[in-house]
C-alpha atoms as a PDB file:
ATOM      1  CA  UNK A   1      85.164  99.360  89.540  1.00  0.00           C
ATOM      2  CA  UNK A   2      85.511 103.111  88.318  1.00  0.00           C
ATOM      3  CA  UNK A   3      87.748 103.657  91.368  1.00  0.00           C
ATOM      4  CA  UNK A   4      89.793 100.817  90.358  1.00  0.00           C
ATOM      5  CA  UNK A   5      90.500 101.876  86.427  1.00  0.00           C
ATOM      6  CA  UNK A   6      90.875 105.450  87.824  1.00  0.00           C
ATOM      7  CA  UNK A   7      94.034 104.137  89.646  1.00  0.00           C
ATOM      8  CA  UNK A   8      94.894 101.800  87.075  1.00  0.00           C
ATOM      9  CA  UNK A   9      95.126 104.856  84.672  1.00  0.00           C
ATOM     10  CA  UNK A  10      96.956 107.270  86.889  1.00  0.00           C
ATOM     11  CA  UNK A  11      99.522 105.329  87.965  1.00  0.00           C
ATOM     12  CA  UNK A  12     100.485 103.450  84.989  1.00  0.00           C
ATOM     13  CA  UNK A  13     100.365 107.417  83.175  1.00  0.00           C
ATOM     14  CA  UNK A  14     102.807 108.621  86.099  1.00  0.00           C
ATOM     15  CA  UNK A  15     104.712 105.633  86.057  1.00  0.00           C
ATOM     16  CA  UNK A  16     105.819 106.276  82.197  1.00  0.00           C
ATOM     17  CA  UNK A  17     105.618 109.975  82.713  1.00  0.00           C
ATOM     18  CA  UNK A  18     108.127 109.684  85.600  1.00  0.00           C
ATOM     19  CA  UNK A  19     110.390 106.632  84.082  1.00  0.00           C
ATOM     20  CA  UNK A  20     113.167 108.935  83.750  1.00  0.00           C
ATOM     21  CA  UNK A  21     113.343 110.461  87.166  1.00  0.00           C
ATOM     22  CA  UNK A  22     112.820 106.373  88.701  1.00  0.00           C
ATOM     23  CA  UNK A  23     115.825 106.003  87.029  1.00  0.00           C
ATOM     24  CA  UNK A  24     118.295 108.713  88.231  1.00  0.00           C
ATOM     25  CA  UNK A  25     116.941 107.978  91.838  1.00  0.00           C
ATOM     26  CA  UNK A  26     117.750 104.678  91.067  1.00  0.00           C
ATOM     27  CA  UNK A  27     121.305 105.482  89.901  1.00  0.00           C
ATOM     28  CA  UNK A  28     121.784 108.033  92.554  1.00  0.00           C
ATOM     29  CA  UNK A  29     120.758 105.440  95.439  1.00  0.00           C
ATOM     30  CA  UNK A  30     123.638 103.043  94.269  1.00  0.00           C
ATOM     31  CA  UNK A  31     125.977 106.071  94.199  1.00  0.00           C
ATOM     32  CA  UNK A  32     124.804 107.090  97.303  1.00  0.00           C
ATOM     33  CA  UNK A  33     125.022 104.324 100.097  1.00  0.00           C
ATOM     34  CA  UNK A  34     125.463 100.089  99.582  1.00  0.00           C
ATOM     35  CA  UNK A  35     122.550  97.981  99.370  1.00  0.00           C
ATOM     36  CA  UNK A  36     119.480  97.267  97.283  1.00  0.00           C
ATOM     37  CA  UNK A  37     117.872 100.049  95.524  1.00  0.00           C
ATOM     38  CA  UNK A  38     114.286  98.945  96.514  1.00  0.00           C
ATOM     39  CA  UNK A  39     113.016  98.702 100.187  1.00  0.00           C
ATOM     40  CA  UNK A  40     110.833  95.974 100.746  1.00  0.00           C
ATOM     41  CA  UNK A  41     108.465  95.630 103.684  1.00  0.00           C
ATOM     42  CA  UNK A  42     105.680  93.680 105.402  1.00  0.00           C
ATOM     43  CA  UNK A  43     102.557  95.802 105.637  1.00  0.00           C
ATOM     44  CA  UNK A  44      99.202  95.639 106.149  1.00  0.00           C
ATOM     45  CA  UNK A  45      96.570  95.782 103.619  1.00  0.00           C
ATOM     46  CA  UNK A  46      92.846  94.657 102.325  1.00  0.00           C
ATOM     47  CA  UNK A  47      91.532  92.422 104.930  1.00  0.00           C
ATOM     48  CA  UNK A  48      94.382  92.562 107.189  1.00  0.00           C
ATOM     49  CA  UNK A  49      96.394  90.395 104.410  1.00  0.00           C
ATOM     50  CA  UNK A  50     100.121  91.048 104.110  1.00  0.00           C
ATOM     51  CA  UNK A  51     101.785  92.161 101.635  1.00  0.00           C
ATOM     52  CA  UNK A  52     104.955  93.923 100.088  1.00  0.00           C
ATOM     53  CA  UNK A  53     105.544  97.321  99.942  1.00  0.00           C
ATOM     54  CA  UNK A  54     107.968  99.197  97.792  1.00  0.00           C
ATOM     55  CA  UNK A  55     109.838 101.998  98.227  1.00  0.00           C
ATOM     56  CA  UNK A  56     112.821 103.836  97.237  1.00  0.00           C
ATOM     57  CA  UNK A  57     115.755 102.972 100.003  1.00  0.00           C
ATOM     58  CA  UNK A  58     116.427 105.842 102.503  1.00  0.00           C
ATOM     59  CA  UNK A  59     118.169 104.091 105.125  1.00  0.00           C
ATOM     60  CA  UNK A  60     121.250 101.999 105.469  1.00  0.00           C
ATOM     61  CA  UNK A  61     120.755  98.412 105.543  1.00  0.00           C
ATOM     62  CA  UNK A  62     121.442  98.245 109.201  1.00  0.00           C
ATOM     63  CA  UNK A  63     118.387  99.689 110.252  1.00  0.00           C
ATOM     64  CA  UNK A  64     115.647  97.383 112.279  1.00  0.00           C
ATOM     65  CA  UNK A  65     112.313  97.531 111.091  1.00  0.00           C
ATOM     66  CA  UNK A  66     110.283  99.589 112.876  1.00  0.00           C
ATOM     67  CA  UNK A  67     108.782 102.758 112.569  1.00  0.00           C
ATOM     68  CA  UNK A  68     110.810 105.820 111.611  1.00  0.00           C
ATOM     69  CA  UNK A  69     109.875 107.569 114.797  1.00  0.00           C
ATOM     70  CA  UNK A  70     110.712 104.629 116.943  1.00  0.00           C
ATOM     71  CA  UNK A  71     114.360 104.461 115.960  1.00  0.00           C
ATOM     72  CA  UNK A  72     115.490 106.642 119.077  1.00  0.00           C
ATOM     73  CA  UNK A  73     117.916 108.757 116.918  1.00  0.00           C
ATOM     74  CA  UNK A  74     116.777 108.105 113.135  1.00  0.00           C
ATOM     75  CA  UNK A  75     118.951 110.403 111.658  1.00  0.00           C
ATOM     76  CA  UNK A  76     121.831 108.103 112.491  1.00  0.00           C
ATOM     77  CA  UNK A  77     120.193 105.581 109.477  1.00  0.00           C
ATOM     78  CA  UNK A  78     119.125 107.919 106.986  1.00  0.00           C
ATOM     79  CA  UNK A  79     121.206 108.164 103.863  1.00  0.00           C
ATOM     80  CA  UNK A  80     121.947 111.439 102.732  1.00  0.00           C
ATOM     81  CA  UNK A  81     119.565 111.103  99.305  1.00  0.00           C
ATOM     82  CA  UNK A  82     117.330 109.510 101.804  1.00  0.00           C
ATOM     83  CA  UNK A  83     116.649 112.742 103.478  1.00  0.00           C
ATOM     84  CA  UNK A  84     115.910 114.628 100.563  1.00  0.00           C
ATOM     85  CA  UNK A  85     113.798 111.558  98.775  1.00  0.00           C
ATOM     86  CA  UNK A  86     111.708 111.448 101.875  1.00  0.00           C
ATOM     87  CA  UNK A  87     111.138 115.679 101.889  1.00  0.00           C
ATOM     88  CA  UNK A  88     109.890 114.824  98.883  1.00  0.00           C
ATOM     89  CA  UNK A  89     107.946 112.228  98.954  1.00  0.00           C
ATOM     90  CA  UNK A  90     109.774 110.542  95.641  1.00  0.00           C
ATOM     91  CA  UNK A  91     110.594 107.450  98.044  1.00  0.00           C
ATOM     92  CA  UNK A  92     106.898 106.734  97.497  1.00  0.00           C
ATOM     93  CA  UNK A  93     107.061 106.159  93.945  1.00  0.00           C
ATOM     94  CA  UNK A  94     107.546 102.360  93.401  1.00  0.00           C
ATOM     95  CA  UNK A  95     104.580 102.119  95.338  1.00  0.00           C
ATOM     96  CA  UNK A  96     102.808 102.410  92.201  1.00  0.00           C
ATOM     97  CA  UNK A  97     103.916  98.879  91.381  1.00  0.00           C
ATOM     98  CA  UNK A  98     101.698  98.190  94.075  1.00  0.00           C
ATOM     99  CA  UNK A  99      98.959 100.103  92.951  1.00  0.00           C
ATOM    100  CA  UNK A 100      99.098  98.730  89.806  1.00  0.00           C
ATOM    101  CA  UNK A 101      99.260  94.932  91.218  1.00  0.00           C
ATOM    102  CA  UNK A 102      95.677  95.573  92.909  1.00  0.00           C
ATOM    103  CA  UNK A 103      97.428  95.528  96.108  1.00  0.00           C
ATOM    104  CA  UNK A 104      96.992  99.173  96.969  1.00  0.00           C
ATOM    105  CA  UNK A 105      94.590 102.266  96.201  1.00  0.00           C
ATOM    106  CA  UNK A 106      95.968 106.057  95.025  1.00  0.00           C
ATOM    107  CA  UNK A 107      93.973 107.210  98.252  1.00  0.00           C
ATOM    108  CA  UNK A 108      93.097 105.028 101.597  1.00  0.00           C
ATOM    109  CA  UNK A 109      94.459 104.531 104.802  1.00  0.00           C
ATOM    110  CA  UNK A 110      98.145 103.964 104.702  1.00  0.00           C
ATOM    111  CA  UNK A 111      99.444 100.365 105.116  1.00  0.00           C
ATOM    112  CA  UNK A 112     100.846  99.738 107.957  1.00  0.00           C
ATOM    113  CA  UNK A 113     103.726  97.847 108.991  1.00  0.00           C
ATOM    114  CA  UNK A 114     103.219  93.850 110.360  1.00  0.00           C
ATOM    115  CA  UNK A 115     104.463  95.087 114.043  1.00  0.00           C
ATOM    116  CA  UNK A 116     102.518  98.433 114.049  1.00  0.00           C
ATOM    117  CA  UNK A 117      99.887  96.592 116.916  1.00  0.00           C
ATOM    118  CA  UNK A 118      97.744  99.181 118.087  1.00  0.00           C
ATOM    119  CA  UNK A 119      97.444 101.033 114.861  1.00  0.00           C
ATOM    120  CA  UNK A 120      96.205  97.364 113.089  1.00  0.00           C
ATOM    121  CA  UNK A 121      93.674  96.645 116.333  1.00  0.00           C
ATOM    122  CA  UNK A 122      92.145 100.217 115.989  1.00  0.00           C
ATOM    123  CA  UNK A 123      91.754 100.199 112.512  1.00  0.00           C
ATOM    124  CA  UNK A 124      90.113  96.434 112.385  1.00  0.00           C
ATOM    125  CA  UNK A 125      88.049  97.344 115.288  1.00  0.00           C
ATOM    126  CA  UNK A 126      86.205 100.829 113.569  1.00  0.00           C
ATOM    127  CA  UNK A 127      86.269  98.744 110.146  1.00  0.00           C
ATOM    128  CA  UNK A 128      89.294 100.631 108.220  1.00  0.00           C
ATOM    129  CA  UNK A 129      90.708  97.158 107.625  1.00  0.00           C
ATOM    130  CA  UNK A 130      87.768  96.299 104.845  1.00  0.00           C
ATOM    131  CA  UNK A 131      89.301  98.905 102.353  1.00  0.00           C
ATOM    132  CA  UNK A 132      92.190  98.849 100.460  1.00  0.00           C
ATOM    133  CA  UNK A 133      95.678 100.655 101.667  1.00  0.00           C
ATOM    134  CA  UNK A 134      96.149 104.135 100.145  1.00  0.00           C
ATOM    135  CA  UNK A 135      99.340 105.760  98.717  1.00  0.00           C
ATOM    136  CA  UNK A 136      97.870 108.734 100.322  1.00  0.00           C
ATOM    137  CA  UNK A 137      94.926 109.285 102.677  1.00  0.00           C
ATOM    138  CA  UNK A 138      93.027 111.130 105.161  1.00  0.00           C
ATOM    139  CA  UNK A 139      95.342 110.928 107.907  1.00  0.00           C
ATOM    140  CA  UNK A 140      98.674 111.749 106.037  1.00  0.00           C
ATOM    141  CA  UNK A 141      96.565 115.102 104.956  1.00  0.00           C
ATOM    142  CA  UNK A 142      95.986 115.475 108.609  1.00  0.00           C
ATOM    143  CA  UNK A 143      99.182 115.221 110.394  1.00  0.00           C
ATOM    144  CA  UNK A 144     100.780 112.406 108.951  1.00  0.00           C
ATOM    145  CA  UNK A 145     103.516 111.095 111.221  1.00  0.00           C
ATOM    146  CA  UNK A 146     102.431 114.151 113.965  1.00  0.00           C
ATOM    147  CA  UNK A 147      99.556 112.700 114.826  1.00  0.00           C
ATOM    148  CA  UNK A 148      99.002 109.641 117.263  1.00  0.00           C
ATOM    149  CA  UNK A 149      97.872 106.160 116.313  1.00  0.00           C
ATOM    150  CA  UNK A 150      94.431 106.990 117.828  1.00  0.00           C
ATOM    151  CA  UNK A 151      94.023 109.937 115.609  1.00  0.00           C
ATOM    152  CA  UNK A 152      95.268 108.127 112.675  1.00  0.00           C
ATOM    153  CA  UNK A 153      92.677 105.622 112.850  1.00  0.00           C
ATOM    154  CA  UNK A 154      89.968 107.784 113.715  1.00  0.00           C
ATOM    155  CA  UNK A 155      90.649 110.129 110.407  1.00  0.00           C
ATOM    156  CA  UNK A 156      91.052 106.073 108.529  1.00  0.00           C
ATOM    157  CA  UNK A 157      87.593 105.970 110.115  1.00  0.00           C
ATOM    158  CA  UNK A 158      86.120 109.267 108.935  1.00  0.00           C
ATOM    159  CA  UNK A 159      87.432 108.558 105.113  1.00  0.00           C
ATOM    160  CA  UNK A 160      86.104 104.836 105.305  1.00  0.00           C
ATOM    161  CA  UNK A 161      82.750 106.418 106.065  1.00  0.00           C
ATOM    162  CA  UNK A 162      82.720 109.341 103.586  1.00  0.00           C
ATOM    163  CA  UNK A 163      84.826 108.309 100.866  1.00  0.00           C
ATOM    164  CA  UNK A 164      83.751 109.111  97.100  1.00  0.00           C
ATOM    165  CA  UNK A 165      85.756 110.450  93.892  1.00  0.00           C
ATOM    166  CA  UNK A 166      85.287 114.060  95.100  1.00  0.00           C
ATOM    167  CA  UNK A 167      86.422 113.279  98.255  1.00  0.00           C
ATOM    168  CA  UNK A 168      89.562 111.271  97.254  1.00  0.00           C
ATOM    169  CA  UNK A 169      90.216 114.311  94.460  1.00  0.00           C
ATOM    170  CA  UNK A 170      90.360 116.528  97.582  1.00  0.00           C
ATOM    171  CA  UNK A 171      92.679 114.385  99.281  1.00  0.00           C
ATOM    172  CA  UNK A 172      94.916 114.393  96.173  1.00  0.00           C
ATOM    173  CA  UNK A 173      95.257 117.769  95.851  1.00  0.00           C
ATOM    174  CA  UNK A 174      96.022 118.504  99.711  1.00  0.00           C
ATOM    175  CA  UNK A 175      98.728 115.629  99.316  1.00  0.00           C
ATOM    176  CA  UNK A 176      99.929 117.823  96.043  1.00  0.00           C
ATOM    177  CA  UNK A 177     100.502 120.773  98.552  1.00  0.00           C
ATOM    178  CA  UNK A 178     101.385 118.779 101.312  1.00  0.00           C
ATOM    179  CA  UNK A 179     104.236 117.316  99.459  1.00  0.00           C
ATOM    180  CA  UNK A 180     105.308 120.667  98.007  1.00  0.00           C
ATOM    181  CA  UNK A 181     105.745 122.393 101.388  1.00  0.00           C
ATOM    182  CA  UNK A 182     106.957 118.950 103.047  1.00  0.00           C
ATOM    183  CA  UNK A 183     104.375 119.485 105.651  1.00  0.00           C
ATOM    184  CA  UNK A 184     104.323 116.855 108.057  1.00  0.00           C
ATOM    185  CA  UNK A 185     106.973 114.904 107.168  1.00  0.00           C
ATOM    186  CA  UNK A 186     110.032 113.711 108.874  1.00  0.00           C
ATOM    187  CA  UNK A 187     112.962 113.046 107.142  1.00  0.00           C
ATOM    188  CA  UNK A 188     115.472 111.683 109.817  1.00  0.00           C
END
């Protein structure tokens, strides 16, 4: 329950705090490249339930869904704000919708997508599956999109196990840092 108010409070507070700058990305994602201005995806959440995501667009509307890093040549889809929105993490923002709807957690394992097998069957079989999906998390403190699927879960694992407030202010402010140096992120 406190965990829950917690992220009620700090997302609807950054949500009005950062109204403004939603809006120019908005504005500059129309000006930027055709399509919708929110990405919508199937991902995985409490339970192994489905759900929608949302994020800023970064990619043209061409792109298939699948992992970034499974696109071949990804930079061919990424929209020039796209780059920069994913350096800095702002693409992540809407997801506070999400938060907000109860369908997501400020920190837990990331959602992943529907078709992201082995990832799902790892987490589900060391238990990761029985807590909500995470803006941030263990793993994207770890490595992110460096590390393998194995690892990922493992970390999932590890913050399943151990997590409390102190642990998931910890994880806040490494994501804080993280997302200032753009450490461990790819944005093609």
């Amino acid at each position: 329950m406190i965990k829950r108010s917690f992220d009620l409070l700090i997302s609807l507070i950054t949500f009005i705090l950062m109204l403004p700058v939603l809006l120019l990305i908005a504005v500059a994602i129309k000006l930027d490249s055709p399509g919708p201005i929110i990405f919508r995806q199937k991902r995985v959440g409490l339970n192994n339930q489905f759900f929608t995501i949302y994020k800023f667009r970064t990619m043209r509307t061409d792109t298939p869904d699948v992992p970034t890093h499974l696109l071949g040549d990804p930079s061919q889809y990424v929209s020039r704000l796209g780059r920069w929105l994913r350096k800095t993490s702002l693409d992540e923002l809407p997801q506070l919708v999400n938060i907000m709807l109860g369908q997501m957690t400020l920190v837990g394992p990331r959602p992943a997508l529907y078709n992201q097998t082995e990832l799902i069957e790892l987490r589900t079989a060391y238990g990761v599956h029985k807590v909500r999906p995470g803006l941030t998390g263990w793993a994207q403190v770890n490595g992110r999109d460096e590390i393998s699927d194995l690892e990922k879960a493992q970390y999932d694992q590890y913050y399943v196990e151990h997590r409390n407030f102190l642990f998931d202010l910890k994880i806040l402010t490494k994501t804080c840092q993280h997302v200032v140096s753009a450490k461990g992120v790819r944005t093609q």
